[in-house]
PDB file of N, CA and C in Angstrom:
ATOM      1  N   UNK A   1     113.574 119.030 -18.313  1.00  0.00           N
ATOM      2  CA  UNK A   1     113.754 118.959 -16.877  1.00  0.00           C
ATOM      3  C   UNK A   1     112.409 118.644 -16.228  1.00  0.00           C
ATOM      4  N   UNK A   2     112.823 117.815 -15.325  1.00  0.00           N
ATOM      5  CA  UNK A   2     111.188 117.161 -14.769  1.00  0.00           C
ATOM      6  C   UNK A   2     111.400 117.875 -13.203  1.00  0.00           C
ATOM      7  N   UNK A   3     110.124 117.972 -12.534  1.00  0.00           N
ATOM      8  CA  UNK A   3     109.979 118.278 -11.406  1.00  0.00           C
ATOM      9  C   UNK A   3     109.135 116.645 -10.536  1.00  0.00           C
ATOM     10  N   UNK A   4     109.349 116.910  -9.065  1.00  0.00           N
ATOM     11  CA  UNK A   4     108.506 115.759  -8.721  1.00  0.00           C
ATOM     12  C   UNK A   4     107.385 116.320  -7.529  1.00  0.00           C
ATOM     13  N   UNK A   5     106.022 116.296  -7.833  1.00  0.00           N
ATOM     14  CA  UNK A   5     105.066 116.529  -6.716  1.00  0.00           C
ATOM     15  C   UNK A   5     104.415 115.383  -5.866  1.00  0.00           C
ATOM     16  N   UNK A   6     104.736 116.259  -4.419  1.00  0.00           N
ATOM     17  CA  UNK A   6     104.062 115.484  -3.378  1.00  0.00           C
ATOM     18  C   UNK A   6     103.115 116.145  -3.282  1.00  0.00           C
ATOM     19  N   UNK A   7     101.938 115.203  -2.882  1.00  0.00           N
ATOM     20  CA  UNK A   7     100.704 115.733  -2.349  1.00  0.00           C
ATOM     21  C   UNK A   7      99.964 114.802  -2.109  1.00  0.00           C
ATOM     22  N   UNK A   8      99.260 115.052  -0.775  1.00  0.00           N
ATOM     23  CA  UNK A   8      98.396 114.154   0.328  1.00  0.00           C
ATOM     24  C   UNK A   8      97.007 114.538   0.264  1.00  0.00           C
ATOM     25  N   UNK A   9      96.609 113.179   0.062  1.00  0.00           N
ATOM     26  CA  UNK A   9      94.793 112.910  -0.822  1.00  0.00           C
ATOM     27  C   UNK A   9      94.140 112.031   0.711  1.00  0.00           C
ATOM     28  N   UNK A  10      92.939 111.981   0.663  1.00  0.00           N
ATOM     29  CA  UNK A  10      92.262 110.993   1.086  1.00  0.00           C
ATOM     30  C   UNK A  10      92.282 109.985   0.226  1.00  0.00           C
ATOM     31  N   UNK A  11      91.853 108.901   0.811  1.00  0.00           N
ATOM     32  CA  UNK A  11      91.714 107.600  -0.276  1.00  0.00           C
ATOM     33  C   UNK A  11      90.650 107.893  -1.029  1.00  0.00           C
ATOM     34  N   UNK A  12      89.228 108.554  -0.880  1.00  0.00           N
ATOM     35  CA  UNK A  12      88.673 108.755  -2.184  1.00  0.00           C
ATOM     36  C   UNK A  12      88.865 109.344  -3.011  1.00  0.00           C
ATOM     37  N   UNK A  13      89.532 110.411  -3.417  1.00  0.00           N
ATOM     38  CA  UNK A  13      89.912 110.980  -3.662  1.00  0.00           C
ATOM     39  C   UNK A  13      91.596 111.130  -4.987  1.00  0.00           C
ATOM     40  N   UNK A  14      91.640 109.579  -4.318  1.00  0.00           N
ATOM     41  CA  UNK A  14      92.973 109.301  -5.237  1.00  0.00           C
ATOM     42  C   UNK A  14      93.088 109.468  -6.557  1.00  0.00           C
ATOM     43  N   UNK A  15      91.963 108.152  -7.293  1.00  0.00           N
ATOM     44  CA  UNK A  15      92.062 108.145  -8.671  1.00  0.00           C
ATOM     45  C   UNK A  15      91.043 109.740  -9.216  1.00  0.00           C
ATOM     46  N   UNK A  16      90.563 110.376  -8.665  1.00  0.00           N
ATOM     47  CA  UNK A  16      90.452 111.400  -9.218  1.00  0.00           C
ATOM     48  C   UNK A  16      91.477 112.786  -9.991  1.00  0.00           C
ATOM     49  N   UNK A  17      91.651 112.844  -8.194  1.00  0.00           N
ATOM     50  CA  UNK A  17      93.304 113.441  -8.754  1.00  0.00           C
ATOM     51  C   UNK A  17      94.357 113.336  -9.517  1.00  0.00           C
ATOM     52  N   UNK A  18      94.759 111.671  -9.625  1.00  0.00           N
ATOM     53  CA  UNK A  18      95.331 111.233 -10.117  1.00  0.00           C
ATOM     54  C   UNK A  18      94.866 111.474 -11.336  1.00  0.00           C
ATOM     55  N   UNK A  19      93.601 111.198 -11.984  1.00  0.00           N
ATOM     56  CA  UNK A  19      93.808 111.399 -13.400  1.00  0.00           C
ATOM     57  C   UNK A  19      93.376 113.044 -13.882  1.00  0.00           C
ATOM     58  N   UNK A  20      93.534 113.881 -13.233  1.00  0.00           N
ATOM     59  CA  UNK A  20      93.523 115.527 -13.458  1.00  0.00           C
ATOM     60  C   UNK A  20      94.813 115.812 -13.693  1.00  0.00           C
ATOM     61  N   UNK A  21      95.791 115.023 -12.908  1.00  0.00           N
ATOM     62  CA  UNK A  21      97.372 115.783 -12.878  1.00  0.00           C
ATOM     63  C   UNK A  21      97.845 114.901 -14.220  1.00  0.00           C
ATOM     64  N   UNK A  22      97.575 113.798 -14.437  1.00  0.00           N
ATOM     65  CA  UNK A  22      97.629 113.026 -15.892  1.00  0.00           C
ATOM     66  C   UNK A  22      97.157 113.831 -17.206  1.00  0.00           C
ATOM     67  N   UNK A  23      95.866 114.305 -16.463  1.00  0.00           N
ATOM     68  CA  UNK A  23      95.498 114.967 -18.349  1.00  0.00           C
ATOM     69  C   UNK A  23      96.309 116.400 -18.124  1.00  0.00           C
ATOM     70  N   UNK A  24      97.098 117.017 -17.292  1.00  0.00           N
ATOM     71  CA  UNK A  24      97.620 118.283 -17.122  1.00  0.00           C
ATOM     72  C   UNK A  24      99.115 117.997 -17.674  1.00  0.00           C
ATOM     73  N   UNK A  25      99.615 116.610 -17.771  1.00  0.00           N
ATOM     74  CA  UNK A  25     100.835 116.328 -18.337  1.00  0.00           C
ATOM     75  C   UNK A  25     101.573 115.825 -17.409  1.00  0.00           C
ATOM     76  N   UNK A  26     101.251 115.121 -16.185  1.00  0.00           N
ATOM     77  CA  UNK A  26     102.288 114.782 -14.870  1.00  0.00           C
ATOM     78  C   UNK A  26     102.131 113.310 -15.660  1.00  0.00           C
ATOM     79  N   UNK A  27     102.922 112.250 -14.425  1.00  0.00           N
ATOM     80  CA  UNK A  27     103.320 111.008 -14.991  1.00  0.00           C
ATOM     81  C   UNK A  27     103.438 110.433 -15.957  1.00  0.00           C
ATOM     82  N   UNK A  28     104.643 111.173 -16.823  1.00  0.00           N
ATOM     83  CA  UNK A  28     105.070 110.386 -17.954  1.00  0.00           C
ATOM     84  C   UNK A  28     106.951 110.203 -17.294  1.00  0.00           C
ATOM     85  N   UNK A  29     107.173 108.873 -17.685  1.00  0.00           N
ATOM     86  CA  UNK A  29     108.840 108.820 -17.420  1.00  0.00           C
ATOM     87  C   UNK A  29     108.868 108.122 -19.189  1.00  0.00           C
ATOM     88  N   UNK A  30     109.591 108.472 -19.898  1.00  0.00           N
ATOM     89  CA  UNK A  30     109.953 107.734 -21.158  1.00  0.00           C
ATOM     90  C   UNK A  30     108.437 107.229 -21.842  1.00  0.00           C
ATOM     91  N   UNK A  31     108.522 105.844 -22.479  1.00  0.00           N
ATOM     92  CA  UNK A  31     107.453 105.590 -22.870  1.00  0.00           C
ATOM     93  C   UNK A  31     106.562 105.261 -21.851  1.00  0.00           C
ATOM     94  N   UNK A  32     106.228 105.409 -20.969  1.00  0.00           N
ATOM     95  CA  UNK A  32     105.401 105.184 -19.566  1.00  0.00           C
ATOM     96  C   UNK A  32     104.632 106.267 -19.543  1.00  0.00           C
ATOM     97  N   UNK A  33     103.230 106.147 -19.582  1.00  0.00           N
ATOM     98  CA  UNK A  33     102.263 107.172 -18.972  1.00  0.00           C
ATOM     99  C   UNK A  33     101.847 106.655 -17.196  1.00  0.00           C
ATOM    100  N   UNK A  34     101.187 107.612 -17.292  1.00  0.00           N
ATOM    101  CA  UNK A  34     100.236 107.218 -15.547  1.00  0.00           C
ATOM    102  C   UNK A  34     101.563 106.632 -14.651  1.00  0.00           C
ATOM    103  N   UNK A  35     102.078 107.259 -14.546  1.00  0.00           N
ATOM    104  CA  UNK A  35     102.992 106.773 -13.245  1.00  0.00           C
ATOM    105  C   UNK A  35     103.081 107.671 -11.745  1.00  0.00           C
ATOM    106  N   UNK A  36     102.956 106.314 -11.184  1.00  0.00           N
ATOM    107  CA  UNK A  36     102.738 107.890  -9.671  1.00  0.00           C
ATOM    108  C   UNK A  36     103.321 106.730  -8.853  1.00  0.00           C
ATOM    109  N   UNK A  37     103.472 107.035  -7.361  1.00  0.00           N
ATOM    110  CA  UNK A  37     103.252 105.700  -6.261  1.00  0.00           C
ATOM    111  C   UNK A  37     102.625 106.832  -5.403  1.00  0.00           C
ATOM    112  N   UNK A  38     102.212 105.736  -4.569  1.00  0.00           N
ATOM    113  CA  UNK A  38     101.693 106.510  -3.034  1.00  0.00           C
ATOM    114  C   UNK A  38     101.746 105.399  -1.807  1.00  0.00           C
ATOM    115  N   UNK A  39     101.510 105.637  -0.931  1.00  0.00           N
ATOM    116  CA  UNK A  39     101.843 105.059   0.587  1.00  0.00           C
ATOM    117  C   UNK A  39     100.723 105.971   1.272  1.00  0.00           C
ATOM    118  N   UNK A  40     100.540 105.092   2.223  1.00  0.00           N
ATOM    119  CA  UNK A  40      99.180 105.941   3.795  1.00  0.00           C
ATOM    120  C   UNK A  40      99.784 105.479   4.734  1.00  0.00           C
ATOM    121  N   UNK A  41      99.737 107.054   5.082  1.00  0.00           N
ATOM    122  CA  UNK A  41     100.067 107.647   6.265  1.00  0.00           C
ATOM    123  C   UNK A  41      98.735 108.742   7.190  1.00  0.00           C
ATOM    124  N   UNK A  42      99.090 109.204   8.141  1.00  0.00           N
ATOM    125  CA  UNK A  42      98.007 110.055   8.907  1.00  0.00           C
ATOM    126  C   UNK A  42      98.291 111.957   8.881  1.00  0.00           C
ATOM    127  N   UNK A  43      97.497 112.558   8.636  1.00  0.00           N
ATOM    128  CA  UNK A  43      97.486 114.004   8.117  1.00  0.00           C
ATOM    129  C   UNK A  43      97.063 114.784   9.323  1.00  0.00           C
ATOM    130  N   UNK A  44      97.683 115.442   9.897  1.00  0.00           N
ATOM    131  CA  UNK A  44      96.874 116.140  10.663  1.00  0.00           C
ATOM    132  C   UNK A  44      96.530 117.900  10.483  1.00  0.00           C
ATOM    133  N   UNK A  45      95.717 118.620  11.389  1.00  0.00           N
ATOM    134  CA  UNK A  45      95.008 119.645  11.093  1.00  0.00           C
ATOM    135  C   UNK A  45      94.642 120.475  12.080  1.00  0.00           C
ATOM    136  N   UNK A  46      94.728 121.418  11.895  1.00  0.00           N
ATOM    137  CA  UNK A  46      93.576 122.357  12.743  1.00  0.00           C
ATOM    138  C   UNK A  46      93.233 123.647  11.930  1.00  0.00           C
ATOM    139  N   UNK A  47      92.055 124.172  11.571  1.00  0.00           N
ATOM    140  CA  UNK A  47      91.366 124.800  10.740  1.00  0.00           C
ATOM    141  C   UNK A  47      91.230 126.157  11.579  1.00  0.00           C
ATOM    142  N   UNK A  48      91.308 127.239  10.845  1.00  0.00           N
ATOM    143  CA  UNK A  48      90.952 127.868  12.023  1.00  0.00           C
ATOM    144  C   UNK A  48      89.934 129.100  11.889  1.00  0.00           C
ATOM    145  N   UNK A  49      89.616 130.324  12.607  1.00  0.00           N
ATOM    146  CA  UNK A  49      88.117 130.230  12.569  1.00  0.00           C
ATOM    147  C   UNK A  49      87.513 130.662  11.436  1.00  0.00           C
ATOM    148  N   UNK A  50      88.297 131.287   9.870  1.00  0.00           N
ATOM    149  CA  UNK A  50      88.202 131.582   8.793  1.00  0.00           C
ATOM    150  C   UNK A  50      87.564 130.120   7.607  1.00  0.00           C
ATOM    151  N   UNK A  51      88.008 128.955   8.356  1.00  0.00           N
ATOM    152  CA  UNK A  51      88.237 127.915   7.188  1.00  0.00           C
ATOM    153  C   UNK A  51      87.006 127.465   7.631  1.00  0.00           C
ATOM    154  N   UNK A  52      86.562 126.031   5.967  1.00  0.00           N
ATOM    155  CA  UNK A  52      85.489 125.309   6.068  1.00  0.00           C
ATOM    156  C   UNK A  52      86.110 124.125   6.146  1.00  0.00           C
ATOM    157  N   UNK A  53      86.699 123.671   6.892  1.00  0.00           N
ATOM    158  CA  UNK A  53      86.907 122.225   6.465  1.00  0.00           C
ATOM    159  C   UNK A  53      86.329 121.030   5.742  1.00  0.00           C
ATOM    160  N   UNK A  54      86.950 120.334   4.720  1.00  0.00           N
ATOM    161  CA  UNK A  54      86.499 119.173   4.224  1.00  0.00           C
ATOM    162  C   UNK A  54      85.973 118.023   5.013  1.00  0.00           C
ATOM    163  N   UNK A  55      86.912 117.572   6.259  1.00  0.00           N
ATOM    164  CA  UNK A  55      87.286 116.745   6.789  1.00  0.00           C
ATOM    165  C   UNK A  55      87.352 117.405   8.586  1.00  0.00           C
ATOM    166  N   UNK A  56      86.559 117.450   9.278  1.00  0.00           N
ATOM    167  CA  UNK A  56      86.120 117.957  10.805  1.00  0.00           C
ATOM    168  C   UNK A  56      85.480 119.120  11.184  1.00  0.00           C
ATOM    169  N   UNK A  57      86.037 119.754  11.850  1.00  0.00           N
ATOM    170  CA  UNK A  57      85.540 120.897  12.348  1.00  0.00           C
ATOM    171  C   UNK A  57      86.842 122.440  12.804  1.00  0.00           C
ATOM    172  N   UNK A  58      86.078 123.136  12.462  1.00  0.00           N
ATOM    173  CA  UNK A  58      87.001 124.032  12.489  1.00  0.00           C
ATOM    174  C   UNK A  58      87.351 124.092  13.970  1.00  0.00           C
ATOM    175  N   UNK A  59      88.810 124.676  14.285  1.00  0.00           N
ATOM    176  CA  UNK A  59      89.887 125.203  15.993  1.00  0.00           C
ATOM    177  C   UNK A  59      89.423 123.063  16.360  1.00  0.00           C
ATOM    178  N   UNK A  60      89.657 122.083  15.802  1.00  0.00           N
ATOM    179  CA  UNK A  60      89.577 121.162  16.574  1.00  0.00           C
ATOM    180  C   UNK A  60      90.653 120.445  15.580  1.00  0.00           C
ATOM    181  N   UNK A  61      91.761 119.829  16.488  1.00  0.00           N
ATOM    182  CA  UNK A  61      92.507 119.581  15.785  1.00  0.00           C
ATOM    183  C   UNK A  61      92.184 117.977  14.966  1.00  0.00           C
ATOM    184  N   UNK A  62      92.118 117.542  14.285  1.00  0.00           N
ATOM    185  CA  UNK A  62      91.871 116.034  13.230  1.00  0.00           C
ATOM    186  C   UNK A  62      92.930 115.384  12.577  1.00  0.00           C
ATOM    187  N   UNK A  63      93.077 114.117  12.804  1.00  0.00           N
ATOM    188  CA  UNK A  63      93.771 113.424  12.665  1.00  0.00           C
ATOM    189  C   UNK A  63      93.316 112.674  11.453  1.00  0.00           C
ATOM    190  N   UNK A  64      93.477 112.194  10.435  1.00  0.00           N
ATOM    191  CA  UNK A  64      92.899 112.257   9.159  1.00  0.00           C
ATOM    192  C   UNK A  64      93.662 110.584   8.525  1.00  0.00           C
ATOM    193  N   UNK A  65      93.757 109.419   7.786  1.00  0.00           N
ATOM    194  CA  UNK A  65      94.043 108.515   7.280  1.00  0.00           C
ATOM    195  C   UNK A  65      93.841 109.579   5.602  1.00  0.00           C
ATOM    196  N   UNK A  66      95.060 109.256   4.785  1.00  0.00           N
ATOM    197  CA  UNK A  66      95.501 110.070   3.765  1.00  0.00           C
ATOM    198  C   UNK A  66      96.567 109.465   2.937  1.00  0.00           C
ATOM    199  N   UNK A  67      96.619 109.555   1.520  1.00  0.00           N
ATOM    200  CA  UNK A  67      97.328 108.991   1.423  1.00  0.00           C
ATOM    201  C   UNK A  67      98.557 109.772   0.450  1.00  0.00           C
ATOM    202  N   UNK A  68      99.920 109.523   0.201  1.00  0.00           N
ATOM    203  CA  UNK A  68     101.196 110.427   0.100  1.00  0.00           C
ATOM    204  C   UNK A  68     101.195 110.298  -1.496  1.00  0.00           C
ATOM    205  N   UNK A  69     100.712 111.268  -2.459  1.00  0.00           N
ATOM    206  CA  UNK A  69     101.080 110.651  -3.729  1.00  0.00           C
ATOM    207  C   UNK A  69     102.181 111.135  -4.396  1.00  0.00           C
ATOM    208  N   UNK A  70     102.915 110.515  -5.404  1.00  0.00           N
ATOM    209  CA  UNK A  70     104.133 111.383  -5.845  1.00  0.00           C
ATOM    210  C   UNK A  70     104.084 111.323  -7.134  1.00  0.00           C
ATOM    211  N   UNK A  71     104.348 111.922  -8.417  1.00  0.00           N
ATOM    212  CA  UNK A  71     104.233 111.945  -9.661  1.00  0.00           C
ATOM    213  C   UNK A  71     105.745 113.126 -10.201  1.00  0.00           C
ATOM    214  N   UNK A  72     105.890 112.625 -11.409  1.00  0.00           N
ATOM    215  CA  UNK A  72     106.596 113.650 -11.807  1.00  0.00           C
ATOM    216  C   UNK A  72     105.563 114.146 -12.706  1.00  0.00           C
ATOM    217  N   UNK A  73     106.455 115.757 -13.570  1.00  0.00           N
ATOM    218  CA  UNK A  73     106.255 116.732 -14.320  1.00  0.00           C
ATOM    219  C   UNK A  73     106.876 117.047 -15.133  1.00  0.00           C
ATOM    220  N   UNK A  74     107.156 117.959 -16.527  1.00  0.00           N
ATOM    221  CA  UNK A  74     108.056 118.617 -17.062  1.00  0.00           C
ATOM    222  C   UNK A  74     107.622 119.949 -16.717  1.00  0.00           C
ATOM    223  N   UNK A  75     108.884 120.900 -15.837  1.00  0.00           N
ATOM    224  CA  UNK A  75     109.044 122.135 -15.466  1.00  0.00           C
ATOM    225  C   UNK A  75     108.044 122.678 -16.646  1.00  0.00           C
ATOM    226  N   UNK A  76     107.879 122.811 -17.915  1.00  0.00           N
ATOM    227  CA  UNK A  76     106.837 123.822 -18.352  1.00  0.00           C
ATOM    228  C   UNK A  76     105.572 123.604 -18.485  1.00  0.00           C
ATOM    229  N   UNK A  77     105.442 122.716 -17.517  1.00  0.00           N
ATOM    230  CA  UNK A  77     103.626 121.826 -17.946  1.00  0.00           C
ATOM    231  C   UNK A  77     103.313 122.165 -16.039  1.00  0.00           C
ATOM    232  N   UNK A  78     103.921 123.020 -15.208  1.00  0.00           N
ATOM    233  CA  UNK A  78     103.960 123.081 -13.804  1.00  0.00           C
ATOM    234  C   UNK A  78     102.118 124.144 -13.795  1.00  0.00           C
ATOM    235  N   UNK A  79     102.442 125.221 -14.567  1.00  0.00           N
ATOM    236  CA  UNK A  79     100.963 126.141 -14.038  1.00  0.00           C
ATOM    237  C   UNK A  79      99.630 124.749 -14.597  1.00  0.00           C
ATOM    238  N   UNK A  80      99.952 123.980 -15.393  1.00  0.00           N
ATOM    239  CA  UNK A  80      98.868 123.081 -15.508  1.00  0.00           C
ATOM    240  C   UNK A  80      98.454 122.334 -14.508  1.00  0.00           C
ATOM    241  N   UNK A  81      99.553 121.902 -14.090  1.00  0.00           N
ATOM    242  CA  UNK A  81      99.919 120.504 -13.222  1.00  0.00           C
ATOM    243  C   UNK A  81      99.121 120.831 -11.927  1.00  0.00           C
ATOM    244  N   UNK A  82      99.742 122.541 -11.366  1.00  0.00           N
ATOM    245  CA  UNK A  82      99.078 123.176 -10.327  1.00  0.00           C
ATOM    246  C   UNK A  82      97.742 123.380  -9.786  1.00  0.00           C
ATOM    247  N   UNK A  83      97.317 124.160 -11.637  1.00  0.00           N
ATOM    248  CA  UNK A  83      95.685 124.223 -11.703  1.00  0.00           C
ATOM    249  C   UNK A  83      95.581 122.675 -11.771  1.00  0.00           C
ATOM    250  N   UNK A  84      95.002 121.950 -12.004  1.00  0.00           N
ATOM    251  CA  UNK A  84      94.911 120.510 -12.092  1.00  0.00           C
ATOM    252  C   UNK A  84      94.653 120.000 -10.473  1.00  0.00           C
ATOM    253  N   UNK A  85      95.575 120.099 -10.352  1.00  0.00           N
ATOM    254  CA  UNK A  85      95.954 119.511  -8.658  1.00  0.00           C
ATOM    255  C   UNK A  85      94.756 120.639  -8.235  1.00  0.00           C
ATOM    256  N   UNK A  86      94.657 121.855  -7.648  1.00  0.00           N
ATOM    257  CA  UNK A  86      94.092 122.298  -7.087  1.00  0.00           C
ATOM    258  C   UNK A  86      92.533 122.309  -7.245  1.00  0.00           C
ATOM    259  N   UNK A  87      92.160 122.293  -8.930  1.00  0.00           N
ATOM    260  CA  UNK A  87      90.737 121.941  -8.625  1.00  0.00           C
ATOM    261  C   UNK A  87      90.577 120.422  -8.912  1.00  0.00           C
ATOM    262  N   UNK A  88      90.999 119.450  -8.784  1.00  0.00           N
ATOM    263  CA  UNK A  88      90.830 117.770  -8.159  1.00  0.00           C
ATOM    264  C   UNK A  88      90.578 117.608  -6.997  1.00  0.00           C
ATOM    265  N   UNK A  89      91.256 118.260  -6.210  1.00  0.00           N
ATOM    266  CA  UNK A  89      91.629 118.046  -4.184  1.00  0.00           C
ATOM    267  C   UNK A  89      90.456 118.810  -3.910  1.00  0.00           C
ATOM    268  N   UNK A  90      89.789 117.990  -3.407  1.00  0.00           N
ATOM    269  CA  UNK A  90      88.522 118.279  -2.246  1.00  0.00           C
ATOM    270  C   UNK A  90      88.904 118.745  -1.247  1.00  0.00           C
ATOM    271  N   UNK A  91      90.311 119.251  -0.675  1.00  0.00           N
ATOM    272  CA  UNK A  91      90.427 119.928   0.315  1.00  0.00           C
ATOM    273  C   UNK A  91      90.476 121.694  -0.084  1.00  0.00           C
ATOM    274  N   UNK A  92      90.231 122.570   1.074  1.00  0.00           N
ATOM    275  CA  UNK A  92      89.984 123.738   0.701  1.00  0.00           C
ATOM    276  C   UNK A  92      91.490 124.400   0.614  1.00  0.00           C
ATOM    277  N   UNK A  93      92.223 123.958   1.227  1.00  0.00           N
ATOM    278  CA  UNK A  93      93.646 124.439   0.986  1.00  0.00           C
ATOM    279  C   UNK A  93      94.761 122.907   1.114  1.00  0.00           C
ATOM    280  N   UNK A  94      94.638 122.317  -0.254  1.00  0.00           N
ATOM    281  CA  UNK A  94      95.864 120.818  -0.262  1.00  0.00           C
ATOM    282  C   UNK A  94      97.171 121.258   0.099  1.00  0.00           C
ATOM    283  N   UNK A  95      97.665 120.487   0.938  1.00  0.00           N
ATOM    284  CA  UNK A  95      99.058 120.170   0.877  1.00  0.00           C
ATOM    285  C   UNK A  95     100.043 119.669   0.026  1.00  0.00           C
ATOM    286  N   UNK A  96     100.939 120.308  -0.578  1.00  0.00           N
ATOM    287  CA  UNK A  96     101.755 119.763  -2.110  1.00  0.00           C
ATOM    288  C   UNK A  96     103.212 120.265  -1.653  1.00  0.00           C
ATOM    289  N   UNK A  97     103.962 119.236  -1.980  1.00  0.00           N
ATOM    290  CA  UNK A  97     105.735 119.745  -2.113  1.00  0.00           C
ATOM    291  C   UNK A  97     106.078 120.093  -3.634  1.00  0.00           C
ATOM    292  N   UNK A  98     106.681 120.815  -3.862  1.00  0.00           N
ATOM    293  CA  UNK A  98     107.400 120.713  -5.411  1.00  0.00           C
ATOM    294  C   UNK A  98     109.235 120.194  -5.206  1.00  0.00           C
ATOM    295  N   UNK A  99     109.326 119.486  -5.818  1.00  0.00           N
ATOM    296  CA  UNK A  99     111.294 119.103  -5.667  1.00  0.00           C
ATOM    297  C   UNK A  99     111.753 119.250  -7.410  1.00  0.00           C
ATOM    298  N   UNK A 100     112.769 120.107  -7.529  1.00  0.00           N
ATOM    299  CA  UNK A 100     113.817 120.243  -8.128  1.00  0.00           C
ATOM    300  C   UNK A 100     114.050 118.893  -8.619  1.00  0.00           C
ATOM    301  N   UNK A 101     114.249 118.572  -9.567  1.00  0.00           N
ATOM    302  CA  UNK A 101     115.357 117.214 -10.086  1.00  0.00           C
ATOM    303  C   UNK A 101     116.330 117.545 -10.841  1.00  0.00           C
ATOM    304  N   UNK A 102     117.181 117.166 -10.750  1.00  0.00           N
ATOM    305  CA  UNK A 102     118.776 116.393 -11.244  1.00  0.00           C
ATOM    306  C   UNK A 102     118.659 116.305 -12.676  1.00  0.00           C
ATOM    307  N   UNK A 103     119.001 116.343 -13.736  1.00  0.00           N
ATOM    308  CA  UNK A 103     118.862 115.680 -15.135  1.00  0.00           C
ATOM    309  C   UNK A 103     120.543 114.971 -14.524  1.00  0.00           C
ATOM    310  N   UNK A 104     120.071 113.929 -15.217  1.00  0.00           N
ATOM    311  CA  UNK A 104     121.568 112.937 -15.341  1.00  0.00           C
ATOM    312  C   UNK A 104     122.337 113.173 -16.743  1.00  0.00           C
TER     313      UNK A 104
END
């Protein structure tokens, strides 16, 4: 059973991540390694008076260019996938979806 993660990078930031969640076991479909897509879109924020932000200033809200990446997983490779993702992302707290999949 595969899972699929979203999570929103800056553009530098991409191929880094990208290849942390790769060596953690994300994007494989069949014989296919490294598979992901992504799309840019705009992130927004407000930090507040606890946080360091990566990207502005803290209580000011920032509007950010970012980009949407998606990869799958196999459900038992997820605490990797997690750690992985979390120390790649230069942000101090990333944004990530996890989705359920379907087996056909």
């Amino acid at each position: 059973m595969n899972r699929k993660l979203v999570v929103f990078v800056p553009h530098k930031a991409l191929d880094t991540v990208r290849a942390a969640l790769f060596s953690a076991g994300a994007g494989r479909i069949g014989d296919y390694s490294q598979c992901s897509w992504y799309t840019e879109g705009t992130g927004t924020f407000r930090g507040g008076e606890e946080t360091d932000p990566t990207i502005g200033t803290r209580g000011v809200e920032e509007r950010t260019p970012e980009l949407r990446l998606e990869t799958l997983y196999p459900v038992e490779r997820h605490g990797e996938v997690i750690a992985a993702l979390r120390g790649a992302h230069p942000y101090e707290e990333p944004a990530f979806d996890i989705y359920e999949l379907v087996a056909e």
